[in-house]
N, C-alpha and C. Protein backbone atom coordinates (compact mmCIF):
# COMPACT_ATOMS: atom_id res chain seq x y z
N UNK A 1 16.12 -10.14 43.58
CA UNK A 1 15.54 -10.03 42.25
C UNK A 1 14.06 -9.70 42.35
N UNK A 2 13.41 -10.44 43.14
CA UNK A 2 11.99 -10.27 43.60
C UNK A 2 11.41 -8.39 44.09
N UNK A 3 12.74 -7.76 44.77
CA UNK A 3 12.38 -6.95 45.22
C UNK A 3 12.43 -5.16 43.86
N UNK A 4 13.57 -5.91 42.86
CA UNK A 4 13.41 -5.47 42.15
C UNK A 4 12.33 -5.13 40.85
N UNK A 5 11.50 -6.33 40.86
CA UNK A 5 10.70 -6.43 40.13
C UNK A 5 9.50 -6.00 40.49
N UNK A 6 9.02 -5.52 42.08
CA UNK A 6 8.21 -4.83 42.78
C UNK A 6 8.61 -3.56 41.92
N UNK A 7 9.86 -2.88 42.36
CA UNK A 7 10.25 -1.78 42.19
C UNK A 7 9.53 -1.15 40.55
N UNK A 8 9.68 -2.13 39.40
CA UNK A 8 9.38 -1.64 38.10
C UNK A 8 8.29 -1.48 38.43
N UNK A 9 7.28 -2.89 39.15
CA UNK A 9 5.52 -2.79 38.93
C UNK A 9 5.17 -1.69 39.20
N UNK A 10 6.00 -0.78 40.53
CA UNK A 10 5.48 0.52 41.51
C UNK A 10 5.45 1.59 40.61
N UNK A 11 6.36 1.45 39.71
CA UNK A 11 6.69 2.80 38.93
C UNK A 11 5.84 2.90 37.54
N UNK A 12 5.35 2.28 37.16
CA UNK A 12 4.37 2.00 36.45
C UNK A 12 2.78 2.62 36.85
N UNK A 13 2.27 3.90 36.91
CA UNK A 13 1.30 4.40 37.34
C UNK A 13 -0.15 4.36 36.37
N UNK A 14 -0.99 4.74 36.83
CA UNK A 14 -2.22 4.84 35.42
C UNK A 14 -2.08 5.73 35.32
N UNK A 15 -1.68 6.86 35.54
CA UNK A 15 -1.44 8.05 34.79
C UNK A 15 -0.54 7.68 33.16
N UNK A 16 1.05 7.13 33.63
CA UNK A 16 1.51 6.20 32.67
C UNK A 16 0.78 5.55 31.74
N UNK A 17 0.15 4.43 32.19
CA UNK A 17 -0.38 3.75 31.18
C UNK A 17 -1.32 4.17 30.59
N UNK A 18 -2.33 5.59 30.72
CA UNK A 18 -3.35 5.81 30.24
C UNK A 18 -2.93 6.91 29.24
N UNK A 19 -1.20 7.53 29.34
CA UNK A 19 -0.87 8.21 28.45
C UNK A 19 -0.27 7.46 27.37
N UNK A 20 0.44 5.92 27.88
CA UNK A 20 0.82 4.87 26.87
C UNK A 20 0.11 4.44 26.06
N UNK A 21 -1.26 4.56 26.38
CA UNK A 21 -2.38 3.87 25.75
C UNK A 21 -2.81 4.82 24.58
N UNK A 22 -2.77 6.19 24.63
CA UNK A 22 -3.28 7.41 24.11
C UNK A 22 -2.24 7.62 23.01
N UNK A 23 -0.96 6.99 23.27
CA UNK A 23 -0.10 7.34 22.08
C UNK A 23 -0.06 6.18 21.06
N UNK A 24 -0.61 5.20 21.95
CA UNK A 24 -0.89 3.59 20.79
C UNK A 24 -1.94 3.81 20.26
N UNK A 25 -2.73 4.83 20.60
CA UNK A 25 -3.61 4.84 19.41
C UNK A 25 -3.58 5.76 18.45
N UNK A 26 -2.51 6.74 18.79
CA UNK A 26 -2.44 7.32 17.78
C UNK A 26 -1.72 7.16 16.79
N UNK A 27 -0.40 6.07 17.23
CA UNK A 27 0.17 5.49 15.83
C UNK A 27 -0.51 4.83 15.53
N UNK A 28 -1.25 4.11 15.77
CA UNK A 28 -2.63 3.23 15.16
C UNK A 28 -2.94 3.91 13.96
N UNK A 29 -3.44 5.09 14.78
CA UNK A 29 -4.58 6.03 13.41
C UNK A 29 -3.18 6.82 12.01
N UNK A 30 -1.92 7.02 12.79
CA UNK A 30 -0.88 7.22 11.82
C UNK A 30 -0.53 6.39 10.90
N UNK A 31 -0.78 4.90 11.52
CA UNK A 31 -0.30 4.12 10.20
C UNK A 31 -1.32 3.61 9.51
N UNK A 32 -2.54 3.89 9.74
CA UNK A 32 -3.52 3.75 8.81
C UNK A 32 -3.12 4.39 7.91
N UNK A 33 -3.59 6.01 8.47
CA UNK A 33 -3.03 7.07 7.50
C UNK A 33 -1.69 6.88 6.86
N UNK A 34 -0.84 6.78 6.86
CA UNK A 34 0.31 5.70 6.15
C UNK A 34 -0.58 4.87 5.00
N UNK A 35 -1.01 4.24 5.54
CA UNK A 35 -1.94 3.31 4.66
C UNK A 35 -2.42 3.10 3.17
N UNK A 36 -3.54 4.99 3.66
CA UNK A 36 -4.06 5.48 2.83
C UNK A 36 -3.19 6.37 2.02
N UNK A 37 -2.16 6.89 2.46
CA UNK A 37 -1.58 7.81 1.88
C UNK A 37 -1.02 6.75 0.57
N UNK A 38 -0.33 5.49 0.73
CA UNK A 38 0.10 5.25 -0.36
C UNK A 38 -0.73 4.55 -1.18
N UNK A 39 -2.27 3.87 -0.90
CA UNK A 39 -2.79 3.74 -1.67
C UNK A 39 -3.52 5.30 -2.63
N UNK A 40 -3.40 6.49 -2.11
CA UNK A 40 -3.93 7.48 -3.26
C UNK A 40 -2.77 7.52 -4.19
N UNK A 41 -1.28 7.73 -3.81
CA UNK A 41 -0.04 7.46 -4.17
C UNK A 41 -0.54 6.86 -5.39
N UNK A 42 -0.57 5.65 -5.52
CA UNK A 42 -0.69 4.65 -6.72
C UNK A 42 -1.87 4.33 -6.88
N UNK A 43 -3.61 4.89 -6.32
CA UNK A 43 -4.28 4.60 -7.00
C UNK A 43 -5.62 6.07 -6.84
N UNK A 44 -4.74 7.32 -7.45
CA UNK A 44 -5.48 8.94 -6.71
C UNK A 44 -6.56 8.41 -7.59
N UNK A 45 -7.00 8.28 -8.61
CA UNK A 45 -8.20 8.57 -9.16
C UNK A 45 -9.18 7.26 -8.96
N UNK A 46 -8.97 6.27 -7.90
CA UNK A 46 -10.03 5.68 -7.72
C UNK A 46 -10.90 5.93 -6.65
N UNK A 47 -12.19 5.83 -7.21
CA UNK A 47 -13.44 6.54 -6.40
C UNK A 47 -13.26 5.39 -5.09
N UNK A 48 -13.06 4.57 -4.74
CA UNK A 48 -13.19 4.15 -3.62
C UNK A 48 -12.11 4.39 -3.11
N UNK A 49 -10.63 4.69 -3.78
CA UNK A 49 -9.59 5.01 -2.47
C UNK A 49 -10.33 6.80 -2.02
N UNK A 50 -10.44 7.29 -2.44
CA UNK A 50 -10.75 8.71 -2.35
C UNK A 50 -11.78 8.95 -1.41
N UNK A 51 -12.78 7.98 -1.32
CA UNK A 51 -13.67 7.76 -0.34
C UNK A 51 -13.20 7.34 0.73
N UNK A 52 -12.75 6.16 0.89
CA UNK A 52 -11.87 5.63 2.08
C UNK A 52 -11.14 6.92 2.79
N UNK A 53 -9.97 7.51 1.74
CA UNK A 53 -9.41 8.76 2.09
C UNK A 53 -10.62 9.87 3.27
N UNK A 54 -11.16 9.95 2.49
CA UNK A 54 -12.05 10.90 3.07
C UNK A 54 -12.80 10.55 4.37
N UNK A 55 -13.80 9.70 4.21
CA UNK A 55 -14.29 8.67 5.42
C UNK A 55 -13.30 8.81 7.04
N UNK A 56 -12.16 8.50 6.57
CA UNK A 56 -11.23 8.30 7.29
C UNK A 56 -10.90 9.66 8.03
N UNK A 57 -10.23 10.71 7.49
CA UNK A 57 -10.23 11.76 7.54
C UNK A 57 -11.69 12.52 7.94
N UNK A 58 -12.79 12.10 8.08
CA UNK A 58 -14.08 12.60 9.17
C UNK A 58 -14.32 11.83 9.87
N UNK A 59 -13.40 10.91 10.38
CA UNK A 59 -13.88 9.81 11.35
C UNK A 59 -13.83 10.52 12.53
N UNK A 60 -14.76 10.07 13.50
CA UNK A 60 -14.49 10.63 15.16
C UNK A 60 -12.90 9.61 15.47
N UNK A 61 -12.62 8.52 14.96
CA UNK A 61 -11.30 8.10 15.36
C UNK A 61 -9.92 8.69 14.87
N UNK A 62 -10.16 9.07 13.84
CA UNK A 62 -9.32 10.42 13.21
C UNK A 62 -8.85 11.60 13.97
N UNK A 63 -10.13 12.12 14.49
CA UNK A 63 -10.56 13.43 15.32
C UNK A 63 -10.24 13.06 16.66
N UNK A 64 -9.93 12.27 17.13
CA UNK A 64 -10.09 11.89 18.71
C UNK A 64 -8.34 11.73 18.48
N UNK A 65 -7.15 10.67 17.46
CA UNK A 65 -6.37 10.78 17.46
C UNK A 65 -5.47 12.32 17.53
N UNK A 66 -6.08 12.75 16.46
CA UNK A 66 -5.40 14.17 16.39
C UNK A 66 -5.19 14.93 17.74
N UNK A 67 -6.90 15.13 18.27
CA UNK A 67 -6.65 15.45 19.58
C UNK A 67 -5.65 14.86 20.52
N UNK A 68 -5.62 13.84 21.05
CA UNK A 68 -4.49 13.59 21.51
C UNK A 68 -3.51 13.42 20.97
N UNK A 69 -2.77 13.42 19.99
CA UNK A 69 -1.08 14.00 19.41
C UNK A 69 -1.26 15.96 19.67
N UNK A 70 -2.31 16.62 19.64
CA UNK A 70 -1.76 17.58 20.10
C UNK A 70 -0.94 17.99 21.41
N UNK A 71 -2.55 16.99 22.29
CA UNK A 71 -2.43 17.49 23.71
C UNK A 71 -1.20 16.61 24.10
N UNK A 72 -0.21 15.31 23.29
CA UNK A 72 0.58 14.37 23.86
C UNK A 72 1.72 15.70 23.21
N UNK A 73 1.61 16.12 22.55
CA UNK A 73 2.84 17.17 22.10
C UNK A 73 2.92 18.63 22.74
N UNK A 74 1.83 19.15 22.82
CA UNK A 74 1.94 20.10 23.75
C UNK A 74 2.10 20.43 24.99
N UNK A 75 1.60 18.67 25.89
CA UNK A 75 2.38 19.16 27.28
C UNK A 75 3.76 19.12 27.91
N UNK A 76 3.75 19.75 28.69
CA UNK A 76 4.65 20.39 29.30
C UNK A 76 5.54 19.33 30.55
N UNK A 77 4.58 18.63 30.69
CA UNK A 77 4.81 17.59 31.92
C UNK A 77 5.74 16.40 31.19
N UNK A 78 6.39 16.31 31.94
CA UNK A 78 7.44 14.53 31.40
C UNK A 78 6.51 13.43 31.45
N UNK A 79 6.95 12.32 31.35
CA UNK A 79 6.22 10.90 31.46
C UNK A 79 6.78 10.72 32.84
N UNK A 80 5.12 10.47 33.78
CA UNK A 80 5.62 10.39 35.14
C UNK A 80 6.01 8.39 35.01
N UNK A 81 6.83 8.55 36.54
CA UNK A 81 6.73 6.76 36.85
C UNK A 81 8.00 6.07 36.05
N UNK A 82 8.81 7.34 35.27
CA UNK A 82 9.93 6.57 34.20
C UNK A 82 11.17 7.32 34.79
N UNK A 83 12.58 7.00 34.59
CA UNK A 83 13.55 8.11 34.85
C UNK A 83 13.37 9.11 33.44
N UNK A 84 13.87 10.42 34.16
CA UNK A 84 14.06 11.32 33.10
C UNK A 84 15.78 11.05 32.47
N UNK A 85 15.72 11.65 31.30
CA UNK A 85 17.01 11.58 31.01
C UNK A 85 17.81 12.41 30.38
């Protein structure tokens, strides 16, 4: 059992986790946006959701998510360290 549980730790790389990490933050910034989306939903004409909206949408955390959902969607490479399937 012991030797198996080596086996998971090994396969587990930082390449892995630093792409695991890159996609937790981008549902992060998705379900904000979730967030906001349904507060304009039920409240478009208030000046502070609209701001929030916006704010949000020029955030460098906004901009930094996006970037990585492109680059996590556009590559080409599998998730190393996992079986493919």
């Amino acid at each position: 059992m012991g030797a198996q549980k080596d086996s998971d730790d090994n396969a587990i790389s930082a390449e892995l986790l630093s792409e695991l990490h890159d996609q937790a933050q981008v549902l992060d910034v998705v379900d904000e946006g979730h967030d906001i989306a349904l507060d304009l939903h039920t409240e478009l004409f208030n000046p502070s959701t609209r701001e929030r909206a916006l704010k949000f949408l020029q955030s460098p955390r906004y901009e930094t998510a996006a970037e990585k959902f492109r680059r996590l969607v556009n590559s080409s490479e599998p998730l190393s360290g996992g079986d493919a399937a």
